[in-house]
Protein backbone atom coordinates (compact mmCIF):
# COMPACT_ATOMS: atom_id res chain seq x y z
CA UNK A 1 -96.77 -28.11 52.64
CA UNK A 2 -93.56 -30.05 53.45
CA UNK A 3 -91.06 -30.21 50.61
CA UNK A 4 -90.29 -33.22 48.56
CA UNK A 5 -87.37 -35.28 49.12
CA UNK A 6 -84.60 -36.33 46.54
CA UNK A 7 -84.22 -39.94 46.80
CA UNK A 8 -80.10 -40.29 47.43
CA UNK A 9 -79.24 -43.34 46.45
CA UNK A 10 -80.93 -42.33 43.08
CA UNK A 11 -79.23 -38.88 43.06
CA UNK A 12 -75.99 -40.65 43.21
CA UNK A 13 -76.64 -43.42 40.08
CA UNK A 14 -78.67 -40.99 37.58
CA UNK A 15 -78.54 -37.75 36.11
CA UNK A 16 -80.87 -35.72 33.79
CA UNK A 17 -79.81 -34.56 30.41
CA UNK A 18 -80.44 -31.28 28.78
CA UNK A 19 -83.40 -32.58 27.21
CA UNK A 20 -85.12 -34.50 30.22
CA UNK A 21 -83.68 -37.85 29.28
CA UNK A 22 -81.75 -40.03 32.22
CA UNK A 23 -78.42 -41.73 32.08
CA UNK A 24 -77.00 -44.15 33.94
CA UNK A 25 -73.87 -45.98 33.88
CA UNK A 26 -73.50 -49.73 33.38
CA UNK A 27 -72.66 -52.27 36.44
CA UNK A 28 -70.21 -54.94 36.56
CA UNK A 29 -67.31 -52.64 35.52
CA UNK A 30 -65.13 -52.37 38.61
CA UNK A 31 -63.28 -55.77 39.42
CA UNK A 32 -62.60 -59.34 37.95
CA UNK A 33 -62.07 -57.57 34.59
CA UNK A 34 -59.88 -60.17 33.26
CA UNK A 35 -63.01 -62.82 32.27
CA UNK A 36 -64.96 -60.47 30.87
CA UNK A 37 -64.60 -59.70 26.83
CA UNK A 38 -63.04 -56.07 25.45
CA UNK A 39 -66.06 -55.65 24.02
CA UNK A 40 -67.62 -56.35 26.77
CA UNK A 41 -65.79 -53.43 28.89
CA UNK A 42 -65.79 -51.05 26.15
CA UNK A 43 -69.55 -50.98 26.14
CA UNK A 44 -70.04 -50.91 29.89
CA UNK A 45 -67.63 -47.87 30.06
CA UNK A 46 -70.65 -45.41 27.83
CA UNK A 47 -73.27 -43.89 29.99
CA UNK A 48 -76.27 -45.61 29.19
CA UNK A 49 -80.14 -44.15 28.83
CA UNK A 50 -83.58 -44.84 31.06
CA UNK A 51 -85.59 -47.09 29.04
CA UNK A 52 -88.55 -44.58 28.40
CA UNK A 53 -90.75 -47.23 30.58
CA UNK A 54 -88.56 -46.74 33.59
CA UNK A 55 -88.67 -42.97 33.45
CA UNK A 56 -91.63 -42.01 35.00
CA UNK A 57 -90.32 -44.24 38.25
CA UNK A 58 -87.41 -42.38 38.71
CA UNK A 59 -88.59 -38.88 38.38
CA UNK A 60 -90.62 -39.59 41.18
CA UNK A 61 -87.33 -40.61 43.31
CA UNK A 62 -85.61 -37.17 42.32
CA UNK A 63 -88.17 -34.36 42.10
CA UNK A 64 -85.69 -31.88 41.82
CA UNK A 65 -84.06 -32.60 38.77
């Protein structure tokens, strides 16, 4: 049997946690900061879970933890 591919672009934007959850971080948080609220920025800076609907997709894309 051929082995299963890790999906890279995934790879890149997600990583497991010790427990099998997956975090992400936020978008929107590189450039024309100046509109955007502090409180705005200040949440999009935290690493941000997989709704638990959304999970299942993206084990597929990375098999290998």
């Amino acid at each position: 049997m051929p082995k299963i591919k890790t999906n890279r672009a995934a790879a890149k934007r997600f990583k497991k946690t010790a427990s099998g959850k997956i975090v992400y971080r936020k978008s929107f948080a590189n450039h024309i900061l100046t509109k955007k609220t502090t409180k705005r920025k200040r949440a999009l800076r935290k690493a941000h879970l997989i709704a638990k609907s959304d999970r299942r997709e993206i084990k597929l894309l990375l098999p290998n933890g």
